[in-house]
N, C-alpha and C. Protein backbone atom coordinates (compact mmCIF):
# COMPACT_ATOMS: atom_id res chain seq x y z
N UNK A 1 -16.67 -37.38 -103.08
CA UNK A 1 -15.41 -37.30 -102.39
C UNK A 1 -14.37 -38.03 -103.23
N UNK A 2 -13.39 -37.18 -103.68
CA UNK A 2 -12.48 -37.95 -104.50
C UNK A 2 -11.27 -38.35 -103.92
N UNK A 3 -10.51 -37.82 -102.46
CA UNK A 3 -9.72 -38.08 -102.19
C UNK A 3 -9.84 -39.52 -101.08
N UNK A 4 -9.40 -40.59 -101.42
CA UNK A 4 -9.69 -41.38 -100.47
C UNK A 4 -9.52 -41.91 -99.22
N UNK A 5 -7.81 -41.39 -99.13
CA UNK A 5 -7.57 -40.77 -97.57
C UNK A 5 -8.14 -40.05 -96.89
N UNK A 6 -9.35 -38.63 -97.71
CA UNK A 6 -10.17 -38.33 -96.77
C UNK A 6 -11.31 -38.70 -96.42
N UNK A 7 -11.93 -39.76 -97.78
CA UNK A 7 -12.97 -40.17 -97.30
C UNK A 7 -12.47 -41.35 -95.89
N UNK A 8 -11.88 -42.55 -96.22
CA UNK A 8 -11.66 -43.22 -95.22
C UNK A 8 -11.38 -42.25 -93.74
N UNK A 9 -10.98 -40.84 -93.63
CA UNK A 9 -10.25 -40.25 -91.98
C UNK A 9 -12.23 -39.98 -91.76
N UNK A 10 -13.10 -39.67 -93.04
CA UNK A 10 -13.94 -39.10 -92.50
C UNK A 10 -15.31 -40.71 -91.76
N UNK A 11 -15.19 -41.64 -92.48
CA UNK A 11 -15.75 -42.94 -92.23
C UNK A 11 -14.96 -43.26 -90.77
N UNK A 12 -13.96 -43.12 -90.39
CA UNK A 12 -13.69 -43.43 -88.86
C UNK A 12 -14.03 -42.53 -87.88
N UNK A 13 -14.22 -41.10 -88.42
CA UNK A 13 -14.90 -40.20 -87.07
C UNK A 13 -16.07 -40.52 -86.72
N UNK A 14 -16.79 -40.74 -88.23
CA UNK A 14 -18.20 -41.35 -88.20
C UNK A 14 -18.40 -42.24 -87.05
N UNK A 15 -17.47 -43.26 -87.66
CA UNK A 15 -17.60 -44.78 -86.79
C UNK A 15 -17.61 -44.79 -85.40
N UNK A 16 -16.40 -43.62 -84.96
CA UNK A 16 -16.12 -43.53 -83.70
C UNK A 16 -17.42 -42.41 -83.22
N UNK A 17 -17.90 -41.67 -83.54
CA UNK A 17 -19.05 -40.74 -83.07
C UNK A 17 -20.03 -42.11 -82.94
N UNK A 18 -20.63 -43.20 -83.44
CA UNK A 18 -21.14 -43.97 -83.56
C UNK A 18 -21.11 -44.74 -82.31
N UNK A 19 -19.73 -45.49 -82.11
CA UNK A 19 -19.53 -46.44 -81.18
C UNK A 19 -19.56 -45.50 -79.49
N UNK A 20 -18.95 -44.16 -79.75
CA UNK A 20 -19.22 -43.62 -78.58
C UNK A 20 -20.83 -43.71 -78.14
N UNK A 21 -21.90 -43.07 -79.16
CA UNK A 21 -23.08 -42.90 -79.01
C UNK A 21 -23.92 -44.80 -78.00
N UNK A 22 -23.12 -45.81 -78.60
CA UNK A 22 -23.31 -46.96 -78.07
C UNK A 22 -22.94 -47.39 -77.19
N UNK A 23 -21.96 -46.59 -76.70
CA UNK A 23 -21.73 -46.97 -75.37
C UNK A 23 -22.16 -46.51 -74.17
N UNK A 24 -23.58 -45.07 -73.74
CA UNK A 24 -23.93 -44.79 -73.28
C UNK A 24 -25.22 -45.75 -73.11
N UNK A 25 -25.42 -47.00 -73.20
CA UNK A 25 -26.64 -47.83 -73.53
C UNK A 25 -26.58 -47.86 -71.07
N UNK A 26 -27.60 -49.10 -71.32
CA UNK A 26 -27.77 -49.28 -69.73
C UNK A 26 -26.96 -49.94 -69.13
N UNK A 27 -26.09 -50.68 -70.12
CA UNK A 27 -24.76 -51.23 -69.30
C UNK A 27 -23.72 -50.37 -69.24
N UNK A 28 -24.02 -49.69 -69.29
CA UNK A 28 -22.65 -48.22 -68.94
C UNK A 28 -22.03 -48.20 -67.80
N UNK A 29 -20.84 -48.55 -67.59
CA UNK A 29 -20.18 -48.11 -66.32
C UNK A 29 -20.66 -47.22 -65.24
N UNK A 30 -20.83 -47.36 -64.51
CA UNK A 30 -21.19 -46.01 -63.38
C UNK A 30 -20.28 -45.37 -62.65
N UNK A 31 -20.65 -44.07 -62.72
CA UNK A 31 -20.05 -42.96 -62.08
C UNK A 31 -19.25 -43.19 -61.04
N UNK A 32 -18.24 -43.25 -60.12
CA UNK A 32 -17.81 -43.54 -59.22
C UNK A 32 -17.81 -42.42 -58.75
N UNK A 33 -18.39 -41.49 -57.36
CA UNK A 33 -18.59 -40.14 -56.73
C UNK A 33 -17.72 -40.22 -55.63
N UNK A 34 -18.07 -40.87 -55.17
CA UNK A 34 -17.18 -41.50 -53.33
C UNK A 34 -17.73 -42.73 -52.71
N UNK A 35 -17.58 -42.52 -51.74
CA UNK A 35 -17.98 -43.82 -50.55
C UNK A 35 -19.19 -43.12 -49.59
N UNK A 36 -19.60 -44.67 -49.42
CA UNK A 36 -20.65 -44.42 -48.46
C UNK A 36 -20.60 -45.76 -47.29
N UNK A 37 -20.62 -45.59 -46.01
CA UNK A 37 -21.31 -46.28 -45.03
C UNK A 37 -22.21 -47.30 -45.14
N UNK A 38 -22.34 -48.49 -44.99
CA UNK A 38 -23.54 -49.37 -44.38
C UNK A 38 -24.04 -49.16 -43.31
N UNK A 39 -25.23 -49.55 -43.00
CA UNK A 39 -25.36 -49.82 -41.44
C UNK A 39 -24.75 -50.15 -40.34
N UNK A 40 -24.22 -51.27 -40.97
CA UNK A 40 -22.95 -51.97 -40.50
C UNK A 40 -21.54 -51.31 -40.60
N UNK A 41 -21.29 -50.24 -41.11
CA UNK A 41 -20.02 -49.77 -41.28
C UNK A 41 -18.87 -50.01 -42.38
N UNK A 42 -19.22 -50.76 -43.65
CA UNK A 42 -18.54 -51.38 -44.19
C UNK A 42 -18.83 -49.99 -45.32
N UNK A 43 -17.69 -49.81 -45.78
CA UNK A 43 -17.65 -48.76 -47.62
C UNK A 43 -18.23 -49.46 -48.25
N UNK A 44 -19.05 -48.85 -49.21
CA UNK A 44 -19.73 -48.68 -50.19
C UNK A 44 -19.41 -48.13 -51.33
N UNK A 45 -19.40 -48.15 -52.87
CA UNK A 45 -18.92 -47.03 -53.53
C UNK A 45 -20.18 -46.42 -53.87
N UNK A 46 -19.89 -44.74 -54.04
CA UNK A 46 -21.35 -44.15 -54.48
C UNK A 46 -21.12 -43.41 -55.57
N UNK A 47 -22.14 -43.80 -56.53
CA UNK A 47 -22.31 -43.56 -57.69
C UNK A 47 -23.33 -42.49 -57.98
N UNK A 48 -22.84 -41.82 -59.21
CA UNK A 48 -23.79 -40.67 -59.79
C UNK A 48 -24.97 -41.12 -60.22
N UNK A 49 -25.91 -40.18 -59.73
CA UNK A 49 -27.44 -40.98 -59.76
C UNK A 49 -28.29 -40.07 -61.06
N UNK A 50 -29.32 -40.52 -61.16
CA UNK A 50 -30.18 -39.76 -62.41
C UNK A 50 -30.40 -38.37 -61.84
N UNK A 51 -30.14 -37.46 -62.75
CA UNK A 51 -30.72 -36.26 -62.80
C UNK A 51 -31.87 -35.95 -62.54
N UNK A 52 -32.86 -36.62 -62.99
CA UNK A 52 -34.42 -36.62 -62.61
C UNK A 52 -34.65 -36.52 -61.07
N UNK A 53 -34.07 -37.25 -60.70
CA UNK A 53 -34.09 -36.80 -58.81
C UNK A 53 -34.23 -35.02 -58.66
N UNK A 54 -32.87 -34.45 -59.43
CA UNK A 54 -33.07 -33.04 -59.22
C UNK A 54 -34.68 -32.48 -59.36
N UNK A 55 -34.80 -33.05 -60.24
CA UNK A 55 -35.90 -32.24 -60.60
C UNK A 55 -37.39 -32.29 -59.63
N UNK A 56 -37.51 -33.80 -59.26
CA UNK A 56 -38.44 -33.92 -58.70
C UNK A 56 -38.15 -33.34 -57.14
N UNK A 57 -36.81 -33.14 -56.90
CA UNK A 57 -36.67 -32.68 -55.40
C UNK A 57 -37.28 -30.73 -55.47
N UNK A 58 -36.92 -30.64 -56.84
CA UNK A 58 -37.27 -29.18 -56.92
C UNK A 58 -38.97 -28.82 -56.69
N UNK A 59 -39.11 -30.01 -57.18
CA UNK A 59 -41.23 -29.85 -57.32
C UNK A 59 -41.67 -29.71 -55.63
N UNK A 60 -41.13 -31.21 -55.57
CA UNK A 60 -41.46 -31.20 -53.95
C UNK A 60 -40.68 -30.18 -52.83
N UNK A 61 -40.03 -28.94 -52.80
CA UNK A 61 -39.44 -27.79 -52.49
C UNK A 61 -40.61 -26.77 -52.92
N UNK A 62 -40.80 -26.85 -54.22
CA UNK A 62 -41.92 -25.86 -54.79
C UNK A 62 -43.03 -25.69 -54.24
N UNK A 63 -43.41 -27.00 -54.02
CA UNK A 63 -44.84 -27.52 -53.07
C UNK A 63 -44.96 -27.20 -51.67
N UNK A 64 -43.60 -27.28 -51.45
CA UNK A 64 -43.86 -26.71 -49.39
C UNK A 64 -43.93 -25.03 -49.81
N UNK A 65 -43.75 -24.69 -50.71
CA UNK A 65 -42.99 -23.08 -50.68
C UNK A 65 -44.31 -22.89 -51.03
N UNK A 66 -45.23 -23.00 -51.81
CA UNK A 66 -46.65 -23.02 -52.13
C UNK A 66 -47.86 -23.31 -51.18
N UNK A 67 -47.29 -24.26 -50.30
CA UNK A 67 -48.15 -24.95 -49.26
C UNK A 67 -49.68 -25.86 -49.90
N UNK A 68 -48.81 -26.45 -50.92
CA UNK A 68 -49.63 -27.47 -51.25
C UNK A 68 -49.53 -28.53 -50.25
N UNK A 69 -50.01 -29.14 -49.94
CA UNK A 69 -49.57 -30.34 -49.07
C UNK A 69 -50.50 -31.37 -49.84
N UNK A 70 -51.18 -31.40 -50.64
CA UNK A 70 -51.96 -32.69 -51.27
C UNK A 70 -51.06 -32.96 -52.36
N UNK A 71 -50.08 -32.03 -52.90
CA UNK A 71 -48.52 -32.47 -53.98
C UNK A 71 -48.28 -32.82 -53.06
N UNK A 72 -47.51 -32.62 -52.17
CA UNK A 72 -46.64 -32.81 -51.09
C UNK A 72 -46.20 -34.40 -50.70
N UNK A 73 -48.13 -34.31 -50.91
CA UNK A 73 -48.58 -35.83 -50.17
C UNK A 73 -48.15 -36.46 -51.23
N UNK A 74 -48.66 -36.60 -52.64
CA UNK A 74 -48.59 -36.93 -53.72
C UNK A 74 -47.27 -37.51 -54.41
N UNK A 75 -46.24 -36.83 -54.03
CA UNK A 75 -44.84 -37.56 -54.21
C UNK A 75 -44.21 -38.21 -53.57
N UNK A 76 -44.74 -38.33 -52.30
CA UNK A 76 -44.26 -39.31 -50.94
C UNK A 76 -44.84 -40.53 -51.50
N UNK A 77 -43.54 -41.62 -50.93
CA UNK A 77 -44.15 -42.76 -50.94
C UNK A 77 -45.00 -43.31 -50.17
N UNK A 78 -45.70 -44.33 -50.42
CA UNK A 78 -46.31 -44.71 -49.32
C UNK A 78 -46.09 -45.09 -47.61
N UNK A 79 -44.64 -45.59 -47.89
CA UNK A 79 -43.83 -45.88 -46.62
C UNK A 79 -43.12 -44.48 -45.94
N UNK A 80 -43.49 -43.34 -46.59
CA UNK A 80 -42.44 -42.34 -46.49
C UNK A 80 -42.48 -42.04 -44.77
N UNK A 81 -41.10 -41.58 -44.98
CA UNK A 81 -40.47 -41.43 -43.07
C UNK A 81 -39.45 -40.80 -42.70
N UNK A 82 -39.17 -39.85 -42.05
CA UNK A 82 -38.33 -38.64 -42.28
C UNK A 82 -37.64 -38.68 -40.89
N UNK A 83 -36.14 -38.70 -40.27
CA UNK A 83 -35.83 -38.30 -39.14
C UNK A 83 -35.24 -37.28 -38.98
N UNK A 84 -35.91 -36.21 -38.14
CA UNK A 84 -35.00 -34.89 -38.04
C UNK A 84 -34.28 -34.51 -37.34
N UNK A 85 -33.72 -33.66 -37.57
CA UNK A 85 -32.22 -33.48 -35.99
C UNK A 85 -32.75 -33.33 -34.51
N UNK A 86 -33.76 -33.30 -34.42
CA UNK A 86 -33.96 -33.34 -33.04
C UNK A 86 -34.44 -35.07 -32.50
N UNK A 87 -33.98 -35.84 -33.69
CA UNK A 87 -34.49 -36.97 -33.35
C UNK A 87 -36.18 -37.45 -33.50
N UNK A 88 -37.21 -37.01 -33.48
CA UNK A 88 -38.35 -37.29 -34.17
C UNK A 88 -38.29 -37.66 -35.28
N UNK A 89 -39.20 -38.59 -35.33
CA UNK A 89 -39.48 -39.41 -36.51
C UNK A 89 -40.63 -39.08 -37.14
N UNK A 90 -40.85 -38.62 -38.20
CA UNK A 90 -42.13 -38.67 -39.30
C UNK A 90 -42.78 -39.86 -39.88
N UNK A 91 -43.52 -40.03 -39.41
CA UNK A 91 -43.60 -41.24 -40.85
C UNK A 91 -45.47 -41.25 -41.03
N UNK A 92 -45.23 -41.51 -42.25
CA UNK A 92 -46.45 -41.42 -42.89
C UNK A 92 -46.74 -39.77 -43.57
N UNK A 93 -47.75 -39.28 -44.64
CA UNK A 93 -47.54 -38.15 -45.36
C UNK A 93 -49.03 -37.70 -44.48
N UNK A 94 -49.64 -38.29 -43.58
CA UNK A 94 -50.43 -37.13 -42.43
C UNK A 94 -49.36 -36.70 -41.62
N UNK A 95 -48.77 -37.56 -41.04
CA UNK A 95 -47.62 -36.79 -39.71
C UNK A 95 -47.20 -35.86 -40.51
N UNK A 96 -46.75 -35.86 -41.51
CA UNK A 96 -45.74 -35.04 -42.34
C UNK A 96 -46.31 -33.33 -42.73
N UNK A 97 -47.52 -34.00 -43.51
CA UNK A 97 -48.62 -32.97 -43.63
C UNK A 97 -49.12 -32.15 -41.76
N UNK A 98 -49.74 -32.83 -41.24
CA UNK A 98 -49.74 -32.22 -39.89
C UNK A 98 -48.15 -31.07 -39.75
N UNK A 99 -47.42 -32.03 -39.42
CA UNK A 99 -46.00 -31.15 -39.05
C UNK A 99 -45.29 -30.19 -39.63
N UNK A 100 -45.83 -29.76 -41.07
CA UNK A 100 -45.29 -28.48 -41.53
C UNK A 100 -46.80 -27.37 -42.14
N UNK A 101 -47.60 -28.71 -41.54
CA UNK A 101 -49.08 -26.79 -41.23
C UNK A 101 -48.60 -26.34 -40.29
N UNK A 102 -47.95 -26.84 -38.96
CA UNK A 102 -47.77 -26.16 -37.60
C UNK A 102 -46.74 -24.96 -37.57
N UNK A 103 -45.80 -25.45 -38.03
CA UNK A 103 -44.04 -25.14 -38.39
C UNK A 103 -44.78 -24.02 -39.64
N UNK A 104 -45.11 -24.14 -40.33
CA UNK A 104 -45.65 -22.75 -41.65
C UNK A 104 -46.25 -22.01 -41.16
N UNK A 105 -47.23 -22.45 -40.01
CA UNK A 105 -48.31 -21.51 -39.50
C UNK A 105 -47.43 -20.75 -38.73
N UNK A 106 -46.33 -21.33 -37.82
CA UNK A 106 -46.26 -20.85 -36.82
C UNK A 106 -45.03 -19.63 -37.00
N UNK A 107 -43.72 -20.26 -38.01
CA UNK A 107 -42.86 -19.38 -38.80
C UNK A 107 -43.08 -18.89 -40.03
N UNK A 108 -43.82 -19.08 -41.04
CA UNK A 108 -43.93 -19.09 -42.35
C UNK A 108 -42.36 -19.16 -42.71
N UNK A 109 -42.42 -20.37 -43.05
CA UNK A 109 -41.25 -20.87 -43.56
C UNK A 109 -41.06 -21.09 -44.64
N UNK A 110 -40.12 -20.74 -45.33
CA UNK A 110 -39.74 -21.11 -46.50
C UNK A 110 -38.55 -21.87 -47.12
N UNK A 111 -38.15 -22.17 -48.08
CA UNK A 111 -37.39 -23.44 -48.60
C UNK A 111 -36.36 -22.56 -49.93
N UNK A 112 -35.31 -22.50 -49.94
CA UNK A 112 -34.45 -22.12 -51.28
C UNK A 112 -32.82 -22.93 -51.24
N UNK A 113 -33.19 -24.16 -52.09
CA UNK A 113 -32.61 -24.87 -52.54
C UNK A 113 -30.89 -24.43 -52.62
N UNK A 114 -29.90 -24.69 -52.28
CA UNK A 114 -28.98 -24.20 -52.17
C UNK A 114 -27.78 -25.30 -53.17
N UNK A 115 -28.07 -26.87 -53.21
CA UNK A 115 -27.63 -27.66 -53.89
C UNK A 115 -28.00 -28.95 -54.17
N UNK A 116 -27.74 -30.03 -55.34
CA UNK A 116 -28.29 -31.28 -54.76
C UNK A 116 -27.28 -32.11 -55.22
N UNK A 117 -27.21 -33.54 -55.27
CA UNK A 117 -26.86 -34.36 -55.76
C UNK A 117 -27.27 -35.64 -55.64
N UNK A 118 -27.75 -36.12 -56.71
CA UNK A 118 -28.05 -36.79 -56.81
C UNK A 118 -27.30 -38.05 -57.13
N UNK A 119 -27.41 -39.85 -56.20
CA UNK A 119 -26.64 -40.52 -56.02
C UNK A 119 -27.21 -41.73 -56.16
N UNK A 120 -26.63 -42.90 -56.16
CA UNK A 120 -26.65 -44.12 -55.37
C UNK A 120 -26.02 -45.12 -54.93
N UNK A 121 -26.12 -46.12 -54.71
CA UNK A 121 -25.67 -46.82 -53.58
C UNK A 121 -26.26 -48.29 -53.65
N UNK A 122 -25.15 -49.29 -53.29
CA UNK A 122 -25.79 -50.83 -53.12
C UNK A 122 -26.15 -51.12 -51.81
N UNK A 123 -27.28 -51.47 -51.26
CA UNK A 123 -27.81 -51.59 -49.93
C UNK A 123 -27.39 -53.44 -49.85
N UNK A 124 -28.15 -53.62 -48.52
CA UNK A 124 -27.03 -54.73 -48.27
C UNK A 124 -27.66 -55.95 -48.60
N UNK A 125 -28.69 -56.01 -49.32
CA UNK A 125 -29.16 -56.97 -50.01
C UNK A 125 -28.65 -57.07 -51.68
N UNK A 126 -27.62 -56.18 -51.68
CA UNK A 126 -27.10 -56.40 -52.94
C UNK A 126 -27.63 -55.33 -54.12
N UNK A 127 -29.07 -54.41 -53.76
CA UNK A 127 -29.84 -53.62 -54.87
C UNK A 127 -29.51 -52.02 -54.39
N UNK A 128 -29.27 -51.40 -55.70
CA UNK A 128 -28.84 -50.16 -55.79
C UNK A 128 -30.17 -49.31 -55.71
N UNK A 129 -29.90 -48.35 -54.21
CA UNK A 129 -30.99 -47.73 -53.87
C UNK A 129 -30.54 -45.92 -54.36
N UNK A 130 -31.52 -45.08 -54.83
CA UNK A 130 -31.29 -44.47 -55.63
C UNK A 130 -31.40 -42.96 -54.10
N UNK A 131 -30.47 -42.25 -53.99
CA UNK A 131 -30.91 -41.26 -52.69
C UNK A 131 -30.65 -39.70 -53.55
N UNK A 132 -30.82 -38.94 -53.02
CA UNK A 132 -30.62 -37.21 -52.98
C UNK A 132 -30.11 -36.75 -52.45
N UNK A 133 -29.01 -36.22 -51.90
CA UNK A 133 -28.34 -35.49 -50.81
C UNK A 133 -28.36 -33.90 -51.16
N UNK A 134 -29.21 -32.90 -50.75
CA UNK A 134 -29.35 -31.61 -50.75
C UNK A 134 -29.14 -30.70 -49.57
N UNK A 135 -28.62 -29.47 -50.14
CA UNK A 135 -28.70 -28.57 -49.14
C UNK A 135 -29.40 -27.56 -49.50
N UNK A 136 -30.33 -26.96 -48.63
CA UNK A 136 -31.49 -25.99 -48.47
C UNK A 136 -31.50 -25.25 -47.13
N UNK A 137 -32.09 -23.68 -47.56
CA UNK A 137 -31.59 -22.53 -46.64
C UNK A 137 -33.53 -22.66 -46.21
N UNK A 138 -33.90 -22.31 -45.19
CA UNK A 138 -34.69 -22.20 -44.84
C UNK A 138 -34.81 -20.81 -43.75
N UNK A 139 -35.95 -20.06 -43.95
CA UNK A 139 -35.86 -19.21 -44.12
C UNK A 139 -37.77 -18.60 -43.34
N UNK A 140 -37.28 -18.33 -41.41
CA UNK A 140 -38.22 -18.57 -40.66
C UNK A 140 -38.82 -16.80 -40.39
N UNK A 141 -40.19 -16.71 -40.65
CA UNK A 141 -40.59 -15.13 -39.89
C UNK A 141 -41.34 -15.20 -39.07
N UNK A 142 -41.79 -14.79 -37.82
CA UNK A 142 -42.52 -14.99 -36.86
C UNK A 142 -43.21 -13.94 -37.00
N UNK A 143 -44.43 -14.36 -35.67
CA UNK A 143 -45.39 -13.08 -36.11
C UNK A 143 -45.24 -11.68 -35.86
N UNK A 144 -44.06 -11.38 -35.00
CA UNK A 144 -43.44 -9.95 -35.21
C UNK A 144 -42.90 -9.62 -35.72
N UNK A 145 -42.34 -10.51 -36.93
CA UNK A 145 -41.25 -10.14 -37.98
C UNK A 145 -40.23 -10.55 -38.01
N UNK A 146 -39.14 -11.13 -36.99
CA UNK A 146 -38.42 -11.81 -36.62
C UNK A 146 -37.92 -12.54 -37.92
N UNK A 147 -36.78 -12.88 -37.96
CA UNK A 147 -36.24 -13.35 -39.39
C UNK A 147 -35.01 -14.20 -38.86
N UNK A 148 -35.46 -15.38 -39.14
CA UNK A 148 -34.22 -16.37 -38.52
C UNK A 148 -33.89 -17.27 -39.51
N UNK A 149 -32.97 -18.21 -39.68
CA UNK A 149 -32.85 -18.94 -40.92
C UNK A 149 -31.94 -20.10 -40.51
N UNK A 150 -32.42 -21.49 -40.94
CA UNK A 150 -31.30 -22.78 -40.61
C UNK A 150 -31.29 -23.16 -41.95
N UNK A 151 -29.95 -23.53 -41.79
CA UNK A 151 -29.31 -24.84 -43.27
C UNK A 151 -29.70 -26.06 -42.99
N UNK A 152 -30.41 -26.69 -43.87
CA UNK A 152 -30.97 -28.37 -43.70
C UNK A 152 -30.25 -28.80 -44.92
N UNK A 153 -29.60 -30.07 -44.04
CA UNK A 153 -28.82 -31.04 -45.01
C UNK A 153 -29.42 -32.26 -44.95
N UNK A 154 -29.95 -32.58 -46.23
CA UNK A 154 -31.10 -33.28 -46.42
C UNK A 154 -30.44 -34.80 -47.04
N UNK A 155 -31.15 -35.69 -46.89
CA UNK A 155 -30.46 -37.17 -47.84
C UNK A 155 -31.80 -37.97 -48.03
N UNK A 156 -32.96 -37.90 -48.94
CA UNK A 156 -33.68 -38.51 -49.30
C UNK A 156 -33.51 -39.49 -50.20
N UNK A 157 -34.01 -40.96 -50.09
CA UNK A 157 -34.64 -42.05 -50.33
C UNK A 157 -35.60 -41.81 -51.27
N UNK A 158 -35.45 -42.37 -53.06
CA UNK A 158 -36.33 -42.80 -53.76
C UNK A 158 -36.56 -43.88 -53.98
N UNK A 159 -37.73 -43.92 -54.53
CA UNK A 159 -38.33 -45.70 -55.12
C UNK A 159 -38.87 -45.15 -55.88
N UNK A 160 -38.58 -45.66 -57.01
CA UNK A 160 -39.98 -45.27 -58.41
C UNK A 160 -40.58 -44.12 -58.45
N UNK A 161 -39.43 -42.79 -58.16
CA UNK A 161 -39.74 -41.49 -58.23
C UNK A 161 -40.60 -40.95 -57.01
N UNK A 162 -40.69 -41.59 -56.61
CA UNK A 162 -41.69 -41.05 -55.26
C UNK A 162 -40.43 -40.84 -54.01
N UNK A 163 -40.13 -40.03 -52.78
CA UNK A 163 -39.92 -39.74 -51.71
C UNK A 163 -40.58 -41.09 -50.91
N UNK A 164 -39.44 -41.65 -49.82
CA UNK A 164 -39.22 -42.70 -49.41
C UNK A 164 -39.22 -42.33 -47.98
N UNK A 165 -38.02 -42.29 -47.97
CA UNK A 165 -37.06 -42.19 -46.52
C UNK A 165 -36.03 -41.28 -46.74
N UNK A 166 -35.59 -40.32 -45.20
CA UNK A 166 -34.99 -39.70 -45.33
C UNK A 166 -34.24 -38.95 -43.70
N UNK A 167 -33.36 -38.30 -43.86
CA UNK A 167 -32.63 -37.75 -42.88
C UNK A 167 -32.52 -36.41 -42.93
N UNK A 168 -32.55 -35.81 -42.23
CA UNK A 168 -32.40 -34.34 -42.39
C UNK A 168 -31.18 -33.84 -41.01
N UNK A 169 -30.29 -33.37 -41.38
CA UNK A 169 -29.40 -32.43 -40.39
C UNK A 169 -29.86 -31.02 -40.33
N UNK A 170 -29.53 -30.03 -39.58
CA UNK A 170 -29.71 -28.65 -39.42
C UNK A 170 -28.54 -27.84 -38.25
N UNK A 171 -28.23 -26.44 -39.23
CA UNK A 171 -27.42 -25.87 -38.73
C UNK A 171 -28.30 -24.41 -38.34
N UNK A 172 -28.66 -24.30 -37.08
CA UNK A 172 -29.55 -23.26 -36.63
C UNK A 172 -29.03 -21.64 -36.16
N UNK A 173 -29.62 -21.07 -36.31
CA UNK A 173 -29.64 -19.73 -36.07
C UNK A 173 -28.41 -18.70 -37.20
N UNK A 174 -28.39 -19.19 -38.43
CA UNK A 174 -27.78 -18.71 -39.54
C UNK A 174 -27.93 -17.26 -39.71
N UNK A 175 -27.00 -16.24 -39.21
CA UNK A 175 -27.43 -14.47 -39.87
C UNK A 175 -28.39 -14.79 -40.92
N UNK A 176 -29.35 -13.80 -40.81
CA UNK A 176 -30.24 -13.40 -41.97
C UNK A 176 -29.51 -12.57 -42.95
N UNK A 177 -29.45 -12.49 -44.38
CA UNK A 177 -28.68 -11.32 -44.93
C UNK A 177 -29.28 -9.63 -44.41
């Protein structure tokens, strides 16, 4: 390189491609998404969470759609506990397992992922708990054929990649296409 004005313009893109690349380290600023609720009622800010959530929410979607339930079991945490819109509580991955042999047997139901996002949040001990907020079309046939379908708006709880805790909403009796 003989011109030295271009070598020096080309040593600062460098530099700067460089220092950008360093600033994605683990002290990186976080995402600011929106607000969230305490228990208590106080805002929260909520931050963009790892991508990896997507993925593992997709496995465990894959797994009910399969009717594995020993995956099923397998990505739940140990504490795992689910409240659904009718107010019942799940907890534990037998209740869980029990409650969608019945619900599969009884609709063959199925699961198609409609969105996710993945988030988190400082809980009120001060530690950033890592959640999922998805929406999924579900998608019911009975044994005469019958074809019914609800939207579940989902907000799962991770710990160390495993399914935790979680909430589920539902918007029932959705036209079938």
């Amino acid at each position: 390189m003989k011109n030295p004005v271009f070598l020096t313009l080309w040593i600062m893109v460098v530099a700067s491609f460089a220092a950008q690349a360093g600033h994605h380290e683990a002290d990186e600023e976080q995402v600011l998404i929106g607000m969230g609720l305490s228990m208590d009622g106080e805002s929260k800010p909520l931050y963009a969470g790892s991508a990896s959530l997507m993925t593992i929410w997709q496995e465990w979607i894959e797994a009910h759609n399969d009717r594995d339930f020993d995956k099923i079991a397998a990505m739940n945490g140990d504490a795992f506990k689910v409240m659904l819109p009718n107010g019942q509580r799940i907890v534990g991955s037998d209740e869980h397992r029990a409650l969608l042999g019945g619900w599969i047997a009884e609709a063959n139901t199925t699961w198609e992922i409609w969105w996710m996002i993945p988030n988190k949040i400082e809980n009120a001990d001060g530690e950033m708990e890592e959640w999922l907020s998805s929406g999924n079309m579900l998608t019911m046939t009975d044994a005469e054929g019958g074809v019914s379908r609800e939207f579940h708006q989902v907000d799962m709880q991770f710990v160390d990649g495993k399914l935790t805790s979680g909430y589920v909403s539902s918007m029932e009796n959705i036209p079938a296409p």
